[in-house]
PDB file of N, CA and C in Angstrom:
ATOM      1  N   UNK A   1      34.272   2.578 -22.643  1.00  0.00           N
ATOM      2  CA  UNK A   1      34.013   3.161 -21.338  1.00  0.00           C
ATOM      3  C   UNK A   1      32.614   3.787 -21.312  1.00  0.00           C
ATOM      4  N   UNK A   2      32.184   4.005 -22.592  1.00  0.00           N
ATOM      5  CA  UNK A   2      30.632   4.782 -22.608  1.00  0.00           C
ATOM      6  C   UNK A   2      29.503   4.021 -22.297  1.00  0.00           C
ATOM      7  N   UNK A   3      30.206   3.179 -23.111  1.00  0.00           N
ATOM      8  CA  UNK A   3      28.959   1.624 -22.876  1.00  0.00           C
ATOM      9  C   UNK A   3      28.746   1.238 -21.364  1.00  0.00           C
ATOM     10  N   UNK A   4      29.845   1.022 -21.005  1.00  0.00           N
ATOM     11  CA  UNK A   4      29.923   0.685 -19.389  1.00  0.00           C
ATOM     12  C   UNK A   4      29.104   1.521 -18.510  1.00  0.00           C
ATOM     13  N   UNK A   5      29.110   2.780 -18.779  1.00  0.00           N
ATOM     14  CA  UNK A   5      28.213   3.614 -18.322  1.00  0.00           C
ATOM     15  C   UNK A   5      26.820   4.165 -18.408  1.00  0.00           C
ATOM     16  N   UNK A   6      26.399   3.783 -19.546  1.00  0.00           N
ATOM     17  CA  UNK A   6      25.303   3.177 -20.001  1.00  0.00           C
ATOM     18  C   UNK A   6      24.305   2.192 -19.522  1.00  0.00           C
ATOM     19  N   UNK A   7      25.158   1.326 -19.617  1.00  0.00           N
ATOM     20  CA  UNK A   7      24.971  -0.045 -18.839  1.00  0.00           C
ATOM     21  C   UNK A   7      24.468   0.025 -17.459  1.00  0.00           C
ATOM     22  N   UNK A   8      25.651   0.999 -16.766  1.00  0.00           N
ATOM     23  CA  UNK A   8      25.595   1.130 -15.370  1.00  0.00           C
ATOM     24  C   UNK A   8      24.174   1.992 -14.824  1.00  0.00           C
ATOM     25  N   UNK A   9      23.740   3.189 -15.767  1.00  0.00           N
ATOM     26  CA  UNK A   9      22.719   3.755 -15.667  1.00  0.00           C
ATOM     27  C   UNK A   9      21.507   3.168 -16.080  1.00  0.00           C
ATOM     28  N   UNK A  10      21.476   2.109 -16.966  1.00  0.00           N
ATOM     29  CA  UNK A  10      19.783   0.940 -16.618  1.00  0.00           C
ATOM     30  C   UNK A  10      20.050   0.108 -16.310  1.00  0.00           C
ATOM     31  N   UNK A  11      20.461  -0.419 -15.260  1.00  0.00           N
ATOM     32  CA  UNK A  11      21.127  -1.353 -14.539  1.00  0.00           C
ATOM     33  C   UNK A  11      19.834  -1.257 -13.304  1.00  0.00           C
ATOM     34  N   UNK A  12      19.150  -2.235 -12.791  1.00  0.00           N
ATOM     35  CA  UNK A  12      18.602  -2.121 -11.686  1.00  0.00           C
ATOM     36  C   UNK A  12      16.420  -1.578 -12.037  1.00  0.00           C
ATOM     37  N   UNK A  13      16.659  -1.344 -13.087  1.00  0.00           N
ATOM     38  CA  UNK A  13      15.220  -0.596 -13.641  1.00  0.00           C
ATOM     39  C   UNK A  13      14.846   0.260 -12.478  1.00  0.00           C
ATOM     40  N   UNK A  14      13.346   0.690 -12.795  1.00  0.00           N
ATOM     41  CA  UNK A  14      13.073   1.876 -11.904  1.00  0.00           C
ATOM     42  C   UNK A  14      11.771   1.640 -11.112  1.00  0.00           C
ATOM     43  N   UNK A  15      11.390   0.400 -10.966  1.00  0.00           N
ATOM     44  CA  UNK A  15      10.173  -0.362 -10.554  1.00  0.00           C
ATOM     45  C   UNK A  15      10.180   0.338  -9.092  1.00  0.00           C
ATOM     46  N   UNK A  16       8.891   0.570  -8.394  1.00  0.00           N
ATOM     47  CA  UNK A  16       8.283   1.168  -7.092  1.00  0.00           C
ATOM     48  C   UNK A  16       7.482   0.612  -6.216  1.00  0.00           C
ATOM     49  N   UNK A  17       7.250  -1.004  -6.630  1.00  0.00           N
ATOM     50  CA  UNK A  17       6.483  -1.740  -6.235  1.00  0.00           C
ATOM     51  C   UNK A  17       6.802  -1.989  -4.780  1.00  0.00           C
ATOM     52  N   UNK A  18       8.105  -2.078  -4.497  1.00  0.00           N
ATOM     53  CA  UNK A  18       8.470  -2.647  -3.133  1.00  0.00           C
ATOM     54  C   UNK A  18       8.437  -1.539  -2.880  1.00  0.00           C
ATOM     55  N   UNK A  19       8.220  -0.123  -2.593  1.00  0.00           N
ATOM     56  CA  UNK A  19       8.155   1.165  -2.087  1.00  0.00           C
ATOM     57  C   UNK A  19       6.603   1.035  -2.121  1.00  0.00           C
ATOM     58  N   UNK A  20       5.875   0.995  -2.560  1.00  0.00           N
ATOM     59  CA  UNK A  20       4.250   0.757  -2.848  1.00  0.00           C
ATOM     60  C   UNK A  20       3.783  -0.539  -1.569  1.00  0.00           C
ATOM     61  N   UNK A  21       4.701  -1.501  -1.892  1.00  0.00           N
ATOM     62  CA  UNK A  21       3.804  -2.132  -0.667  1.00  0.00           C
ATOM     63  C   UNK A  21       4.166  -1.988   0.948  1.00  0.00           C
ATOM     64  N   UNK A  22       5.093  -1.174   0.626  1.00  0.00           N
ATOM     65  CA  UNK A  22       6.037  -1.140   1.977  1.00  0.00           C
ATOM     66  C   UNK A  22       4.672   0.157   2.878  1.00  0.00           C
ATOM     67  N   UNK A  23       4.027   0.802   1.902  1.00  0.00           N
ATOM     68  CA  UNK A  23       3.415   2.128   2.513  1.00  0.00           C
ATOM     69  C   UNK A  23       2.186   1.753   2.456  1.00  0.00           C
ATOM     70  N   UNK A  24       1.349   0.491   2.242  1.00  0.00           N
ATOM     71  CA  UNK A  24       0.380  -0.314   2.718  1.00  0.00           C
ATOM     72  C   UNK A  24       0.461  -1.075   3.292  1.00  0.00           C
ATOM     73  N   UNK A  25       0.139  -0.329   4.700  1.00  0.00           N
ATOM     74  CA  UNK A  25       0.074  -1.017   5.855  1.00  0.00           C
ATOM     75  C   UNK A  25      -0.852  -1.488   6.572  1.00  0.00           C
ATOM     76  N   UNK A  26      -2.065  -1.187   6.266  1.00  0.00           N
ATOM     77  CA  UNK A  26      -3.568  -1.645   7.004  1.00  0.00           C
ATOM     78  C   UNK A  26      -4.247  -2.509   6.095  1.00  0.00           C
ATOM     79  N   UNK A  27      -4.830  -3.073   6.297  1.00  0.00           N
ATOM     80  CA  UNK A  27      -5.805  -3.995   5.502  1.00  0.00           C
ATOM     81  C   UNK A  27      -6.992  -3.828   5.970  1.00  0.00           C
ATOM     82  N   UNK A  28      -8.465  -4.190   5.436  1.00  0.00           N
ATOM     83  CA  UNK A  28      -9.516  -4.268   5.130  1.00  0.00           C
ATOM     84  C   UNK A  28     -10.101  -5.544   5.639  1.00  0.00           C
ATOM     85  N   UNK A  29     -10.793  -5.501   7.238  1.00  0.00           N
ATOM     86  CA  UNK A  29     -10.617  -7.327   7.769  1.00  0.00           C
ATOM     87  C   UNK A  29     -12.079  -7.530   7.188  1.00  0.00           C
ATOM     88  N   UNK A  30     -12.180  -7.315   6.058  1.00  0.00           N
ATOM     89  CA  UNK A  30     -13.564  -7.772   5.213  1.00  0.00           C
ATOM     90  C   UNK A  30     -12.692  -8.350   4.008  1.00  0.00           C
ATOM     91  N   UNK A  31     -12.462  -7.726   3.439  1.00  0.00           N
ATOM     92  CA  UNK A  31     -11.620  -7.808   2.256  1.00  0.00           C
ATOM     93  C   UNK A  31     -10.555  -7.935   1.557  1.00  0.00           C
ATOM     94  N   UNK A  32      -9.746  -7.435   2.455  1.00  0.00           N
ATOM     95  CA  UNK A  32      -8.088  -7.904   2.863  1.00  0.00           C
ATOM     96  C   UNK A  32      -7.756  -6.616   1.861  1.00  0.00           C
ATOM     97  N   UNK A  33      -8.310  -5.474   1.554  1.00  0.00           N
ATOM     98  CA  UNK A  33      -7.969  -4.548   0.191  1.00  0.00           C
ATOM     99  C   UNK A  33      -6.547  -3.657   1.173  1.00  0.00           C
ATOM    100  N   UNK A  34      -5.668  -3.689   0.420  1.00  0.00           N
ATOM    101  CA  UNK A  34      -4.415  -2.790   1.767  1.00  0.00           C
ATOM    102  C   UNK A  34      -4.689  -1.611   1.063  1.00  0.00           C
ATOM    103  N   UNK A  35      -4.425  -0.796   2.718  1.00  0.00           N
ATOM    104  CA  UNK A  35      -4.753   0.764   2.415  1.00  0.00           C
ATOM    105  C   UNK A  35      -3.364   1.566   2.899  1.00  0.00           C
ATOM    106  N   UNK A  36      -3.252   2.459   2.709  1.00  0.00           N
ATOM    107  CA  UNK A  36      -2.000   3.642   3.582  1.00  0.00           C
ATOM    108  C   UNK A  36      -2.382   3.959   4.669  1.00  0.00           C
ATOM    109  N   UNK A  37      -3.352   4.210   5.185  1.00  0.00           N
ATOM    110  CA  UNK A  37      -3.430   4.459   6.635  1.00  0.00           C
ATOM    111  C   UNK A  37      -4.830   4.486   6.822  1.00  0.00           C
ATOM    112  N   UNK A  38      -5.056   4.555   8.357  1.00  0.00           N
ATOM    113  CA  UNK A  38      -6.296   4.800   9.000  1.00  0.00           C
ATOM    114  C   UNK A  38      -7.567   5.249   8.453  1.00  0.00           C
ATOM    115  N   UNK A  39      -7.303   6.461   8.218  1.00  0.00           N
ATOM    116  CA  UNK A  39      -8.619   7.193   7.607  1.00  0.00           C
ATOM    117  C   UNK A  39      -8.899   6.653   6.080  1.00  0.00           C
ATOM    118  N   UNK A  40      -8.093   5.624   5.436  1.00  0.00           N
ATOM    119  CA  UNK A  40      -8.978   5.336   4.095  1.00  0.00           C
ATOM    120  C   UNK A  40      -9.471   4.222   4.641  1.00  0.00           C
ATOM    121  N   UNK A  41      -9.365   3.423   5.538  1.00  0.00           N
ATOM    122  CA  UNK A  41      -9.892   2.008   6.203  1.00  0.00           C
ATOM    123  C   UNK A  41     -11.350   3.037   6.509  1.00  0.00           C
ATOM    124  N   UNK A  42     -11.281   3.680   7.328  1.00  0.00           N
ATOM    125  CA  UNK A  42     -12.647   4.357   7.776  1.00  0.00           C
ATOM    126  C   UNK A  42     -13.382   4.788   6.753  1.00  0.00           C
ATOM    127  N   UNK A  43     -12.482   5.656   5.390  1.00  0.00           N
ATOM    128  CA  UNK A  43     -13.784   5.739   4.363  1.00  0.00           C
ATOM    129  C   UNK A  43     -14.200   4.586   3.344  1.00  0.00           C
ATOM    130  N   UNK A  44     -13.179   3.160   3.051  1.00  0.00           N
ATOM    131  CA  UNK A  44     -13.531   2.598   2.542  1.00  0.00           C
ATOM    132  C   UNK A  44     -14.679   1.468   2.995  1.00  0.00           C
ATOM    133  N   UNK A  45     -14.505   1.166   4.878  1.00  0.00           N
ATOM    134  CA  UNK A  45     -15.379   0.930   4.989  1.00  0.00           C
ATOM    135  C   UNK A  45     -16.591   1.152   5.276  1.00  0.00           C
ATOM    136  N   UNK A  46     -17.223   2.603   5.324  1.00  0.00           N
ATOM    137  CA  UNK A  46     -18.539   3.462   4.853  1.00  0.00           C
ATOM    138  C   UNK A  46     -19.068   3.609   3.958  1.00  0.00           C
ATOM    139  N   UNK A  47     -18.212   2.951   2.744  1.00  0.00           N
ATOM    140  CA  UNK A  47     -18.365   3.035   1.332  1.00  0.00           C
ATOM    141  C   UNK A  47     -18.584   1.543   1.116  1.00  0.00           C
ATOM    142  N   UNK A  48     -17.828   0.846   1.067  1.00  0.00           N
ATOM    143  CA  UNK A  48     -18.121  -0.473   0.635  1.00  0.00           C
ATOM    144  C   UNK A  48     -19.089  -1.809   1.581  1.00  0.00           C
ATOM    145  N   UNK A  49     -18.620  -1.339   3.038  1.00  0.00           N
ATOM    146  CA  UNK A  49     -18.859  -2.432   3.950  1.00  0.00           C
ATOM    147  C   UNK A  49     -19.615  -1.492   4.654  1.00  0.00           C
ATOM    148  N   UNK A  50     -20.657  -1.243   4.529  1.00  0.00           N
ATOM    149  CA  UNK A  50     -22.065  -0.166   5.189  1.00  0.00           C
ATOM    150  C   UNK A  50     -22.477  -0.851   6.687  1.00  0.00           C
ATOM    151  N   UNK A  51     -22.973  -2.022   6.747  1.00  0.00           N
ATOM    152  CA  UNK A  51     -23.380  -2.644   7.599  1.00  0.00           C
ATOM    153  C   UNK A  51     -22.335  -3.114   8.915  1.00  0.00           C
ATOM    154  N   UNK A  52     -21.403  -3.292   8.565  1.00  0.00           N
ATOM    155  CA  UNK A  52     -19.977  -3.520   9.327  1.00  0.00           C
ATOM    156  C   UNK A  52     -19.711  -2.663   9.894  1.00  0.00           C
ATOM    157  N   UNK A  53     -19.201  -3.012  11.406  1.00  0.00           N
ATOM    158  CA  UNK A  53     -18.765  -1.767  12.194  1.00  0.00           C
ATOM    159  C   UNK A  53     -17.207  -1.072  11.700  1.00  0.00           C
ATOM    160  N   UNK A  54     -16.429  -0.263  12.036  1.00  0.00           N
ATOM    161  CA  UNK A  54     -15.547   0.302  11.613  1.00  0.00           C
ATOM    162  C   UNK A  54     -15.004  -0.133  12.574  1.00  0.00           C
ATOM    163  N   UNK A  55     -13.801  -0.747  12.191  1.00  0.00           N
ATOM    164  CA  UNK A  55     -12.671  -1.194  13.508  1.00  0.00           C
ATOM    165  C   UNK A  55     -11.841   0.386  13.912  1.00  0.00           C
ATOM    166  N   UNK A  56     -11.894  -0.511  15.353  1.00  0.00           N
ATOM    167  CA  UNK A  56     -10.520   1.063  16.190  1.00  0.00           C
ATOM    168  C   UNK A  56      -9.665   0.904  15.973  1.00  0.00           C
ATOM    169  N   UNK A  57      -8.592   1.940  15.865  1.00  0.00           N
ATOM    170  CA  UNK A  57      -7.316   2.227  15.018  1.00  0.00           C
ATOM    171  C   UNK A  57      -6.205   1.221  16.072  1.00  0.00           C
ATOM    172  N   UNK A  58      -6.782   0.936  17.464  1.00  0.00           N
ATOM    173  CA  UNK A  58      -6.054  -0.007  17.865  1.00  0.00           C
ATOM    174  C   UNK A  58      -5.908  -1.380  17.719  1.00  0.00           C
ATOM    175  N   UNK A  59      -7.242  -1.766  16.500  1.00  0.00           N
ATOM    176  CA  UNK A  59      -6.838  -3.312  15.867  1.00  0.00           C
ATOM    177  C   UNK A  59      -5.557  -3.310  15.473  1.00  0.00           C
ATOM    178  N   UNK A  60      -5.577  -2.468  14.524  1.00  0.00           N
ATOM    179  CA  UNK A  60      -4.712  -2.423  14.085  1.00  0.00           C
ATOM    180  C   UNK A  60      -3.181  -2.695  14.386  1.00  0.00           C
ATOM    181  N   UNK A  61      -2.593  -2.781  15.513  1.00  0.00           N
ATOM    182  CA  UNK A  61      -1.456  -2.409  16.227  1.00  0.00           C
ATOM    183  C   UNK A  61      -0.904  -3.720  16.948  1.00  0.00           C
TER     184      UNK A  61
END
């Protein structure tokens, strides 16, 4: 009966990946890099994509 319970408790592992992509939701229409929200699209593209305009948060939508 211990084993069984054992069993039952690493059963499934503890992976976060599908929680991870579920909370990147914007993408990067230069680069396709997915971000969590709005404001890292705006600093990543000031940072990486200088020359490129910054899309409005209503592309997005």
């Amino acid at each position: 009966a211990r084993a069984a319970k054992e069993a039952d408790k690493h059963k499934g592992g503890k992976s976060q990946l599908g929680a991870r992509a579920a909370g990147l939701q914007f993408k990067c229409p230069k680069c396709m890099t997915p971000m969590a929200n709005y404001n890292l699209i705006v600093q990543h593209m000031e940072a990486k994509h200088p020359k490129d305009p910054v899309p409005t948060i209503e592309s997005f939508n």
